[in-house]
N, C-alpha and C. Protein backbone atom coordinates (compact mmCIF):
# COMPACT_ATOMS: atom_id res chain seq x y z
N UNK A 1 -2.92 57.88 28.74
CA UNK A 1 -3.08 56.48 29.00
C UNK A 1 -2.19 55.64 28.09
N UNK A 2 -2.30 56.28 26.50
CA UNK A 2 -0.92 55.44 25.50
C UNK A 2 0.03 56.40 26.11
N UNK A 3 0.85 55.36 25.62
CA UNK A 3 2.39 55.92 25.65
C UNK A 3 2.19 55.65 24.35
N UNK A 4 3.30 56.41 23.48
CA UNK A 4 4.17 56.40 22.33
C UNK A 4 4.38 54.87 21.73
N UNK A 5 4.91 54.07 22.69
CA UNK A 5 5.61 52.45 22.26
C UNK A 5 4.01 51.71 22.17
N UNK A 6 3.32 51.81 23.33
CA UNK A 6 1.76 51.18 23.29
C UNK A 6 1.05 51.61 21.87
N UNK A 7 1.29 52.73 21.91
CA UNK A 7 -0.03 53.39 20.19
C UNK A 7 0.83 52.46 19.11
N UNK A 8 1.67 52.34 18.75
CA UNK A 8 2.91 51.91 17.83
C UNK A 8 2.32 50.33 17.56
N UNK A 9 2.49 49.57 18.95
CA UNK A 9 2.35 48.13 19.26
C UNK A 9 0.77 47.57 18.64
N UNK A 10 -0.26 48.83 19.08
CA UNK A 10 -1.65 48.46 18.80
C UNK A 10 -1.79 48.93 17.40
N UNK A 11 -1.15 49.69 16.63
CA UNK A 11 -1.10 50.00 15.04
C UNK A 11 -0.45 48.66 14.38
N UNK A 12 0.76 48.50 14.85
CA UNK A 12 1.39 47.42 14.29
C UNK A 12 0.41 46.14 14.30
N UNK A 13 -0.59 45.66 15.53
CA UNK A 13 -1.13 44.46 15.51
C UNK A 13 -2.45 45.01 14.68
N UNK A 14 -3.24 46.10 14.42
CA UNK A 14 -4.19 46.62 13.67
C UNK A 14 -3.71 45.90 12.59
N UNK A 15 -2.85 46.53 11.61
CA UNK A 15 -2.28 46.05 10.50
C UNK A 15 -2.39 45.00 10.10
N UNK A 16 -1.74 44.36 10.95
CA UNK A 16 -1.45 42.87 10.58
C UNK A 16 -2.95 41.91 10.41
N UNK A 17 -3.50 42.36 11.32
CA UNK A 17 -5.35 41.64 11.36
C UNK A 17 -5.57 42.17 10.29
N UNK A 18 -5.78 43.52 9.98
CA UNK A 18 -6.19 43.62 8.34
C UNK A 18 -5.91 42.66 7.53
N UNK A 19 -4.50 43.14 7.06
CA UNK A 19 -3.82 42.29 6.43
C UNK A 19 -4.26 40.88 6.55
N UNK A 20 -4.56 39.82 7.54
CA UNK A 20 -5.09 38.70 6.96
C UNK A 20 -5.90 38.54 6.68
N UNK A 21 -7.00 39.49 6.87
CA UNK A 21 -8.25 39.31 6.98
C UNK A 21 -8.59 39.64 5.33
N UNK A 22 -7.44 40.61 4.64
CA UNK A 22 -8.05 41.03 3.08
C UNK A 22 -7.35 39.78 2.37
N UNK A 23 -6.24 39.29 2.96
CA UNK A 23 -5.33 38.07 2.46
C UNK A 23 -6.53 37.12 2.24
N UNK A 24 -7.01 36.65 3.43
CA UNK A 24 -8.49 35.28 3.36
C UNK A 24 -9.12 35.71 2.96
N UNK A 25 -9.92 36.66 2.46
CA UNK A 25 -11.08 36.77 1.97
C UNK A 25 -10.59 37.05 -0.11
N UNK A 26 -9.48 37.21 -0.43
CA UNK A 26 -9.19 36.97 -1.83
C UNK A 26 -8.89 35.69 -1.88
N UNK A 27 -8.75 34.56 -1.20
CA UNK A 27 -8.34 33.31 -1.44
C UNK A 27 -9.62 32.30 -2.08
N UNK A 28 -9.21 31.87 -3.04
CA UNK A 28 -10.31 30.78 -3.78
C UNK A 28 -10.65 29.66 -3.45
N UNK A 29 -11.55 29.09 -3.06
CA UNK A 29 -11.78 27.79 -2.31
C UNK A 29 -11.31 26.89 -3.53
N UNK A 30 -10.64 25.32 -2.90
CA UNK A 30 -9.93 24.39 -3.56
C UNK A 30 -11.02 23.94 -4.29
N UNK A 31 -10.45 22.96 -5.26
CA UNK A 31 -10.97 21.80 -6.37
C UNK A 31 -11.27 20.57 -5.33
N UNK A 32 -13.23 21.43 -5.14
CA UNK A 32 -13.57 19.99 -4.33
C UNK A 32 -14.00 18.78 -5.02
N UNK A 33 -13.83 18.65 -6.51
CA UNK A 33 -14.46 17.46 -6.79
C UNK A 33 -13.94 16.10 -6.45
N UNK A 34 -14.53 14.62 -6.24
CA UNK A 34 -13.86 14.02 -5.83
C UNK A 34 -12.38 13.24 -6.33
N UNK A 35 -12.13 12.31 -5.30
CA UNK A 35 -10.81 11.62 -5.61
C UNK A 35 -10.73 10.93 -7.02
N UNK A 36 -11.67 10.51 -7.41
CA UNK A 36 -12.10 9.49 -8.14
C UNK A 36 -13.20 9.99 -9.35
N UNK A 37 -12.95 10.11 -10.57
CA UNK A 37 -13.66 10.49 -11.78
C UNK A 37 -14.60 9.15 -11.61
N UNK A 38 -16.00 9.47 -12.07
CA UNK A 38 -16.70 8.28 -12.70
C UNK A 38 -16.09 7.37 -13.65
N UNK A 39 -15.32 7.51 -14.51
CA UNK A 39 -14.62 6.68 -15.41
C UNK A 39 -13.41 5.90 -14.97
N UNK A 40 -12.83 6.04 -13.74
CA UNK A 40 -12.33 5.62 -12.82
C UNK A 40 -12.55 4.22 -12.28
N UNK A 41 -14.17 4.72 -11.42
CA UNK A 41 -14.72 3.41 -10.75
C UNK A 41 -14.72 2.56 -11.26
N UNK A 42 -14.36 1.37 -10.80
CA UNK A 42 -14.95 0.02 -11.00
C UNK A 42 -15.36 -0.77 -10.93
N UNK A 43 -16.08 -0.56 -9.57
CA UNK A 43 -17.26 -1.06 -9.02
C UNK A 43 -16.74 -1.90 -7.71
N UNK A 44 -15.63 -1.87 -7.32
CA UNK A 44 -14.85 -2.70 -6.36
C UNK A 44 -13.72 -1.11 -5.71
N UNK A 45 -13.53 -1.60 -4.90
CA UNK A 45 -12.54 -0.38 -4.03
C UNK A 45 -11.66 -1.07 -3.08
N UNK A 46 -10.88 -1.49 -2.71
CA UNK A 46 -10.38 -2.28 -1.02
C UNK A 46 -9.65 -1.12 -0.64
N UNK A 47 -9.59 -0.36 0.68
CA UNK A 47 -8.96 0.01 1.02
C UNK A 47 -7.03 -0.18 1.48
N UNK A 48 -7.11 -1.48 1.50
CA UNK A 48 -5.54 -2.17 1.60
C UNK A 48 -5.36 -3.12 0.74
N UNK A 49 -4.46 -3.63 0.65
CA UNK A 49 -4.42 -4.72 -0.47
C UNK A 49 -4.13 -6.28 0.56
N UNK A 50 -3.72 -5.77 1.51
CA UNK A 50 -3.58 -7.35 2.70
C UNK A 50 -5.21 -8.11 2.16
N UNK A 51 -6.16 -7.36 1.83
CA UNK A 51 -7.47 -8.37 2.36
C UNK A 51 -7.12 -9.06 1.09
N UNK A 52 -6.69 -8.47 -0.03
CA UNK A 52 -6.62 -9.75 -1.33
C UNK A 52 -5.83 -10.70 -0.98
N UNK A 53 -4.86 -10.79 -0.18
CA UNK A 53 -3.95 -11.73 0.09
C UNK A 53 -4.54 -12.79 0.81
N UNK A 54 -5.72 -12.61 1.50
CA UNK A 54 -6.45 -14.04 2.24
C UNK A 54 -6.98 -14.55 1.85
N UNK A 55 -6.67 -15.94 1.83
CA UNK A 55 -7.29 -17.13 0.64
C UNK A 55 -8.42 -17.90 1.87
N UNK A 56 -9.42 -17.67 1.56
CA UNK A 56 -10.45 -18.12 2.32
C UNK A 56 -10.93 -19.75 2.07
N UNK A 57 -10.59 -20.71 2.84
CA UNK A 57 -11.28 -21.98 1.78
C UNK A 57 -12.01 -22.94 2.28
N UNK A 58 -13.40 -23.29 2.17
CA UNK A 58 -14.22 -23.84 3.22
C UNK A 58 -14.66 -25.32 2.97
N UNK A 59 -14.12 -26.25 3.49
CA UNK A 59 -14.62 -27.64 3.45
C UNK A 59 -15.89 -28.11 4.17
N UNK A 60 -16.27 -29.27 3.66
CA UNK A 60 -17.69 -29.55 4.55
C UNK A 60 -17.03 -30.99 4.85
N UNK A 61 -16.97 -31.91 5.63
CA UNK A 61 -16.94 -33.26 6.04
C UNK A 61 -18.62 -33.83 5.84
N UNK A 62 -18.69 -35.32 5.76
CA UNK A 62 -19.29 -35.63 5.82
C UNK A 62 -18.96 -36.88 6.48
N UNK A 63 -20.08 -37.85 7.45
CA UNK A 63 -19.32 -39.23 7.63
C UNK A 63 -20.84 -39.88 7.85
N UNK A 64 -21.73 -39.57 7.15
CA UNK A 64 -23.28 -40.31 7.27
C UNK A 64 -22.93 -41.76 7.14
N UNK A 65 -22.56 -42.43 6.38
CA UNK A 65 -22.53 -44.15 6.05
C UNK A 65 -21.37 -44.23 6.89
N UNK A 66 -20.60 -43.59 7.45
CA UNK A 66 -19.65 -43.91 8.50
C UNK A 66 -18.20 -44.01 7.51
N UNK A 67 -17.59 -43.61 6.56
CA UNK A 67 -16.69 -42.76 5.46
C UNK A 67 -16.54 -41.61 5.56
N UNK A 68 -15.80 -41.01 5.41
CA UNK A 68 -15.37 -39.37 5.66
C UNK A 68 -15.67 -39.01 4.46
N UNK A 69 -16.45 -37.84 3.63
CA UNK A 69 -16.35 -37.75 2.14
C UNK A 69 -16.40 -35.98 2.36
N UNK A 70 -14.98 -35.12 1.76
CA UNK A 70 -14.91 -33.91 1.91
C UNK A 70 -15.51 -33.13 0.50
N UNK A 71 -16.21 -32.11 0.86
CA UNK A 71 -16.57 -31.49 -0.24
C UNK A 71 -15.78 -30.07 -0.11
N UNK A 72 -14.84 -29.65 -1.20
CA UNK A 72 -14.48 -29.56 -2.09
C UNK A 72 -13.41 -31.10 -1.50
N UNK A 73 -13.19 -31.54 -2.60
CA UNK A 73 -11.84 -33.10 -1.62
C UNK A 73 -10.60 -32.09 -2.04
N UNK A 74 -10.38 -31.69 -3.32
CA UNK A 74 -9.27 -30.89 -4.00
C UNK A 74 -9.15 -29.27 -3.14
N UNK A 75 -8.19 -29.02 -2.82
CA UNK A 75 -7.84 -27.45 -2.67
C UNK A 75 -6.46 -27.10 -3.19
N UNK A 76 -6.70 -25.81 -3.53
CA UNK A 76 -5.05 -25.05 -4.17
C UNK A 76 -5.02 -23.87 -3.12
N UNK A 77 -3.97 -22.91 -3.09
CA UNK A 77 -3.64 -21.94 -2.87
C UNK A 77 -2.76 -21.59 -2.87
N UNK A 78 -2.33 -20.22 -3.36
CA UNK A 78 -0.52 -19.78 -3.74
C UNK A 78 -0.11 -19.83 -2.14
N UNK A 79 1.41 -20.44 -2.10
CA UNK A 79 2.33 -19.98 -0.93
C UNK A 79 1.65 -19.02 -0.79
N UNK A 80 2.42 -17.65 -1.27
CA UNK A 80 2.18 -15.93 -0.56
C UNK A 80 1.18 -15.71 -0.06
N UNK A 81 -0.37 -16.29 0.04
CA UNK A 81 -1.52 -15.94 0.60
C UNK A 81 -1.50 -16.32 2.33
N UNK A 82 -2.30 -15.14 2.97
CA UNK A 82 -2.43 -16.06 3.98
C UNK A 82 -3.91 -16.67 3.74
N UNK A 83 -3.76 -18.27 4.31
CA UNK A 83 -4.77 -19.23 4.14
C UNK A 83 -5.85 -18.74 5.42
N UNK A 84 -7.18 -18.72 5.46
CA UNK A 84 -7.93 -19.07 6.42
C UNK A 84 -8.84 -20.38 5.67
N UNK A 85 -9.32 -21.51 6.72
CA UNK A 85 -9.12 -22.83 6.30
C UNK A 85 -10.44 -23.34 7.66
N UNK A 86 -12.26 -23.14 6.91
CA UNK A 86 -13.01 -23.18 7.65
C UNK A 86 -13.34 -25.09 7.07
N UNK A 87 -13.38 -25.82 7.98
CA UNK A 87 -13.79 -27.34 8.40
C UNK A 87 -14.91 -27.58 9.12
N UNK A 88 -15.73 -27.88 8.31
CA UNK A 88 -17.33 -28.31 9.40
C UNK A 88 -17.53 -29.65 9.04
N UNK A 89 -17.87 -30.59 9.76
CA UNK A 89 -18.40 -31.79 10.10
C UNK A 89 -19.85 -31.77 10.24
N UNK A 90 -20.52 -32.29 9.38
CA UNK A 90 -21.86 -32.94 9.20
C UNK A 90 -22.49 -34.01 9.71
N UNK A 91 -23.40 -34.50 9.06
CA UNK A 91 -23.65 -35.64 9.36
C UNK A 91 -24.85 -35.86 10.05
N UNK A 92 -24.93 -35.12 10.67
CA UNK A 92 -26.37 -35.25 11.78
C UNK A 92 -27.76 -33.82 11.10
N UNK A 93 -28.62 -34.41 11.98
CA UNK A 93 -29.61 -33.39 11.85
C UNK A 93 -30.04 -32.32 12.66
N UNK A 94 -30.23 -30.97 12.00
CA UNK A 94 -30.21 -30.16 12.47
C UNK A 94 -32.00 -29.28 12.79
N UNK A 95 -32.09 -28.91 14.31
CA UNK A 95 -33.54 -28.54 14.37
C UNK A 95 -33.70 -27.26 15.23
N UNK A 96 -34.56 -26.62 14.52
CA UNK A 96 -34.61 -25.22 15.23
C UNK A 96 -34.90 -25.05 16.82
N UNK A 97 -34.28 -24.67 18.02
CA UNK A 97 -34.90 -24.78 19.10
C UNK A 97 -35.94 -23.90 19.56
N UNK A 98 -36.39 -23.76 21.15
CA UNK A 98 -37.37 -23.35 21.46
C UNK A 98 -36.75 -21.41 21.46
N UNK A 99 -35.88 -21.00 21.51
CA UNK A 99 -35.20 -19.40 21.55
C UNK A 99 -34.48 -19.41 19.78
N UNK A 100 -35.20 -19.97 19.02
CA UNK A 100 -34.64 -19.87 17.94
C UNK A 100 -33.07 -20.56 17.36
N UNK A 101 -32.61 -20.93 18.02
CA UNK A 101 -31.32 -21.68 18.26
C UNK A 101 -31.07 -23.16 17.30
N UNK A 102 -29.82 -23.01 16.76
CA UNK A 102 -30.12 -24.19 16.17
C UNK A 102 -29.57 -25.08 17.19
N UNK A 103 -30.27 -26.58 16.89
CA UNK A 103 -29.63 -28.11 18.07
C UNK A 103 -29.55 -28.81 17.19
N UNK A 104 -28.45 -29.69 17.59
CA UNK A 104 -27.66 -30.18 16.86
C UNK A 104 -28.32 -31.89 17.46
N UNK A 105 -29.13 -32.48 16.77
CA UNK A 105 -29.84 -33.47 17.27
C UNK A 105 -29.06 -35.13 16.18
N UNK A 106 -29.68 -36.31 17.23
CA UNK A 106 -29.01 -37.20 16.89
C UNK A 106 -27.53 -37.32 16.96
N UNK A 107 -26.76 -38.35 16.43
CA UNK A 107 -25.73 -38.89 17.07
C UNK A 107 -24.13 -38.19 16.19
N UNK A 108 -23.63 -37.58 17.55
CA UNK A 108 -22.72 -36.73 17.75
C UNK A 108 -21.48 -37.85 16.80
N UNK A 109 -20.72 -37.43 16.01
CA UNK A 109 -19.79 -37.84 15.21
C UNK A 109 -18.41 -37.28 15.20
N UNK A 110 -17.22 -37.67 15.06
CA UNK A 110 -15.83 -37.32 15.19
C UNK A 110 -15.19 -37.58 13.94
N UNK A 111 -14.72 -36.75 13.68
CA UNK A 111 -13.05 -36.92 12.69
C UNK A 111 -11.69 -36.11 12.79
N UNK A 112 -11.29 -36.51 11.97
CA UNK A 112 -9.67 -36.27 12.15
C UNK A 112 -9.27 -35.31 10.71
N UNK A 113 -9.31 -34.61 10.10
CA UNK A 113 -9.20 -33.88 9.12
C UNK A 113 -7.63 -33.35 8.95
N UNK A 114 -6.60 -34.07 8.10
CA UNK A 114 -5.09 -33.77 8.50
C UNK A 114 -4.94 -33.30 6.90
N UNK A 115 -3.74 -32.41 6.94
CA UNK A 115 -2.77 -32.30 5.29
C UNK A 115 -1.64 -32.84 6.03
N UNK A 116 -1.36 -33.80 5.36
CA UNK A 116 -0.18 -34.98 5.50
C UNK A 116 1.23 -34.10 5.18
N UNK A 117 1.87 -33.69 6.04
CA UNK A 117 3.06 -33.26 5.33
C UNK A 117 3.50 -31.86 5.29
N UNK A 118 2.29 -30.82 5.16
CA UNK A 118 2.44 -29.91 5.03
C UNK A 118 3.22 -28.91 5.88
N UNK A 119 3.87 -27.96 6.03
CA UNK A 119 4.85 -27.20 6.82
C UNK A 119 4.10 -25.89 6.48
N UNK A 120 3.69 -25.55 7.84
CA UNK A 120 2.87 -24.57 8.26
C UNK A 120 3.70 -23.02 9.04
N UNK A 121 3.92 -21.64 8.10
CA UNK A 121 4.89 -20.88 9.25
C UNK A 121 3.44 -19.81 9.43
N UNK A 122 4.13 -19.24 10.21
CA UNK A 122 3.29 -18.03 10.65
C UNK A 122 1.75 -18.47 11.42
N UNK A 123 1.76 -19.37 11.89
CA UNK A 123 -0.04 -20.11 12.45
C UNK A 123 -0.20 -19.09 13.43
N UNK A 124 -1.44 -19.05 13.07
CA UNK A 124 -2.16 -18.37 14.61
C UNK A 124 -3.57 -19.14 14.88
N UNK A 125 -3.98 -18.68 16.07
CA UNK A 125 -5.04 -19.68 16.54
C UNK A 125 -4.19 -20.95 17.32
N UNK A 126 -4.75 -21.98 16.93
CA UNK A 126 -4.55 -23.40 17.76
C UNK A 126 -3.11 -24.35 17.00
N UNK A 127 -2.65 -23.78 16.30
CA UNK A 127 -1.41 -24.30 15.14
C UNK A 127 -0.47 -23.98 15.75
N UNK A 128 0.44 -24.10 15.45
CA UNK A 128 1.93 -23.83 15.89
C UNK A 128 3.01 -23.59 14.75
N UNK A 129 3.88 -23.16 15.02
CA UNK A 129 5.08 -22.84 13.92
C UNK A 129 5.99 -23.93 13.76
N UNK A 130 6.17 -24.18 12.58
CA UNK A 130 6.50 -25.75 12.21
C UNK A 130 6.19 -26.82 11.87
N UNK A 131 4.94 -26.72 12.50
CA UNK A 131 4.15 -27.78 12.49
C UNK A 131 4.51 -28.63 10.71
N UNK A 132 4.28 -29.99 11.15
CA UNK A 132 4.80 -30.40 9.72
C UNK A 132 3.48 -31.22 9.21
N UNK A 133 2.28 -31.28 10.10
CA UNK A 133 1.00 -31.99 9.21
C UNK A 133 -0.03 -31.36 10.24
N UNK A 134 -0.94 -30.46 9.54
CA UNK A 134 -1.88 -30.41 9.99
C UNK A 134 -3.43 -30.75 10.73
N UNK A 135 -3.68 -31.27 11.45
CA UNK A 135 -4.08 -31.91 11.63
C UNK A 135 -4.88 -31.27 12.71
N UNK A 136 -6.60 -31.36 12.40
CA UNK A 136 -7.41 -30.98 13.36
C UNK A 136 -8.68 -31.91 13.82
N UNK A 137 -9.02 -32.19 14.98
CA UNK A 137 -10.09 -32.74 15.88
C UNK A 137 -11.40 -32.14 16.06
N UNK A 138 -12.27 -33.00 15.17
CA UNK A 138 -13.71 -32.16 14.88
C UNK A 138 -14.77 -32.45 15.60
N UNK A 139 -16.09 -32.14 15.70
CA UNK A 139 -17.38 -32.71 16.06
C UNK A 139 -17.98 -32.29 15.49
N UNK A 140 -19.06 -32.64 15.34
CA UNK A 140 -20.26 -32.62 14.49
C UNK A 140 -21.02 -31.49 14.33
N UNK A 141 -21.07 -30.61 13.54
CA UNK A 141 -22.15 -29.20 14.05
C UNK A 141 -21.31 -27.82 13.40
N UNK A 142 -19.89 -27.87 14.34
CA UNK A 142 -19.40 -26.64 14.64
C UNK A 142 -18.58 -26.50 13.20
N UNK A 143 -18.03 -25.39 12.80
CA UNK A 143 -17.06 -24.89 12.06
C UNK A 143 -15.81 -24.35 12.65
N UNK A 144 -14.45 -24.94 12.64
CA UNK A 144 -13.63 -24.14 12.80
C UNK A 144 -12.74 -23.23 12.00
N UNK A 145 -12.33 -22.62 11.94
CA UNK A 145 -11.45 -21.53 11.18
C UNK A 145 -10.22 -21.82 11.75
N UNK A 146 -9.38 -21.52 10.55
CA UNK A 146 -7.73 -22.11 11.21
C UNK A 146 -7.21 -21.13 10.03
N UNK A 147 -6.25 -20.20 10.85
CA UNK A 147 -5.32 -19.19 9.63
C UNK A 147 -4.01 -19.49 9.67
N UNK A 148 -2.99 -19.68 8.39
CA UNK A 148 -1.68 -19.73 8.77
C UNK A 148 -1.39 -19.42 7.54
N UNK A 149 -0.03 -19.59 7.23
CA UNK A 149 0.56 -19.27 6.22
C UNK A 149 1.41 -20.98 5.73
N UNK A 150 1.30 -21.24 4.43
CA UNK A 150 2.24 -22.55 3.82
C UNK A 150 3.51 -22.39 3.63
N UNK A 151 4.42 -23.19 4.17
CA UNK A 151 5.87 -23.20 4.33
C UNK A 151 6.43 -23.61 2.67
N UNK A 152 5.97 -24.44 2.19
CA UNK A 152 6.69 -24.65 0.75
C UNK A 152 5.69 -25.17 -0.21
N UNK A 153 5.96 -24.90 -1.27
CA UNK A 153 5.18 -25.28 -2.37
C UNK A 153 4.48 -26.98 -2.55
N UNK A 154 4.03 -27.05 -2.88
CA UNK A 154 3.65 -28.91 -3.03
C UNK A 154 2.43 -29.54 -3.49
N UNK A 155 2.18 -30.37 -3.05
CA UNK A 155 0.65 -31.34 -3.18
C UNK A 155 0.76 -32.32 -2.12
N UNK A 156 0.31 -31.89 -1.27
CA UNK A 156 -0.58 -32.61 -0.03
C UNK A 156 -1.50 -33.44 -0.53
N UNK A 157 -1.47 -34.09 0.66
CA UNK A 157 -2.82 -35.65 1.21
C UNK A 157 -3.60 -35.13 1.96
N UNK A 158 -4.76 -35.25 1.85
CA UNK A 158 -5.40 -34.43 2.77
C UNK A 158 -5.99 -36.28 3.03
N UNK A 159 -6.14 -36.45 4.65
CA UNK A 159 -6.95 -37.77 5.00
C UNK A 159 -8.25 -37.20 5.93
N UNK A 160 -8.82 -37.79 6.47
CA UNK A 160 -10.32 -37.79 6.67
C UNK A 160 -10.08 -39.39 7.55
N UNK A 161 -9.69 -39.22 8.71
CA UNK A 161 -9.85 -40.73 9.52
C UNK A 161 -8.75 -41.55 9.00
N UNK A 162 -7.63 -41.01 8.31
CA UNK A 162 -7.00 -41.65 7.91
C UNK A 162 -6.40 -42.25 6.01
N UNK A 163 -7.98 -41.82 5.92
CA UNK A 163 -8.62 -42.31 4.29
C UNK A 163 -8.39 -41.01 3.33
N UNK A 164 -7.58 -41.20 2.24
CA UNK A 164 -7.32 -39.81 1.66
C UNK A 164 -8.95 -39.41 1.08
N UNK A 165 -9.40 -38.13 1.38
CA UNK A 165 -10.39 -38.03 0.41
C UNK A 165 -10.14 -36.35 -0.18
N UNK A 166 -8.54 -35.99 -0.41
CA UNK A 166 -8.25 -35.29 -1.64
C UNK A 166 -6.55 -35.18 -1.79
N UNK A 167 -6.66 -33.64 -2.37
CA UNK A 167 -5.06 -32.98 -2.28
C UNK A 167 -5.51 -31.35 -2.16
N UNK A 168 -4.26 -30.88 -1.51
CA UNK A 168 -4.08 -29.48 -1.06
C UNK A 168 -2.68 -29.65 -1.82
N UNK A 169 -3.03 -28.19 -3.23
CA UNK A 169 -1.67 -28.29 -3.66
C UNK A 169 -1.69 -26.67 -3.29
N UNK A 170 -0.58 -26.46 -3.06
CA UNK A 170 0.40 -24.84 -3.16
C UNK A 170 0.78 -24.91 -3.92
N UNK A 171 1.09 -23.19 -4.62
CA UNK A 171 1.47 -23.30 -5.93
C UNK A 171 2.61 -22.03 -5.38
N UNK A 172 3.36 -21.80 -6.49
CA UNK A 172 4.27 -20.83 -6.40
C UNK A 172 3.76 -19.61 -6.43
């Protein structure tokens, strides 16, 4: 039933299965301890470094006596960051509804929330590239988020209806 070349072929592949099989079984399992020594940690980790680069910065409007008054009024942020830039408008009262929901009760209010000047590259969302003053259309209740990146270093006007109520400086 062998031939000569067949017995040869099935010795030769015998062998070789040995052979790995005494090869893997002398092999030492690796150094599983982890990446990271305890003396290492520091209690913080980010996987990328982009998330440090987003400068998060959240204003509140107010216009109760019918004045725009921004809380923080002052903002900074380096050029190199990208900005996200949350704006909520106040003013009214807020009441839990019947599905748990908040309603936004009493009289609905508007402003104009601009940085005078500023040169905006890279916008996404509702901005545009170029743009040379920012400038967003609010109502009462909601928060918007606006991400872009600052075109040049400076100190902005920030107005509120027109009425400065700070500065947005970039820094180098």
């Amino acid at each position: 039933m062998f031939t000569m070349n067949n017995k040869f072929t099935t010795f030769v592949l015998l062998i070789a299965l040995i052979s790995l099989i005494v090869t893997a079984c002398g092999v030492k399992s690796g150094n599983r301890r982890p990446a990271r020594e305890d003396s290492d940690k520091t209690g913080e980790f980010h996987r990328t470094p982009i998330k440090s680069l987003l400068q998060e910065l959240s204003v509140d409007l107010d216009k109760a006596d019918g004045t725009c008054k921004a809380t923080p009024g002052d903002l900074t942020s380096p050029v190199s960051a990208r900005v996200r830039l949350g704006v909520q408008l106040g003013g009214t009262s807020v009441k839990e509804g019947l599905t748990k929901s908040i309603e936004i009760v009493g009289e609905k209010k508007e402003a104009k929330y601009e940085i005078s000047g500023m040169t905006i590259k890279s916008a996404g969302g509702a901005l545009n590239m170029g743009t040379s003053s920012l400038a967003l259309d609010l109502q009462s209740g909601s928060r918007k988020n606006y991400d872009f990146n600052i075109g040049a270093a400076g100190t902005y006007d920030i107005l509120c209806d027109g009425s400065k109520v700070g500065t947005f400086t970039a820094t180098e």
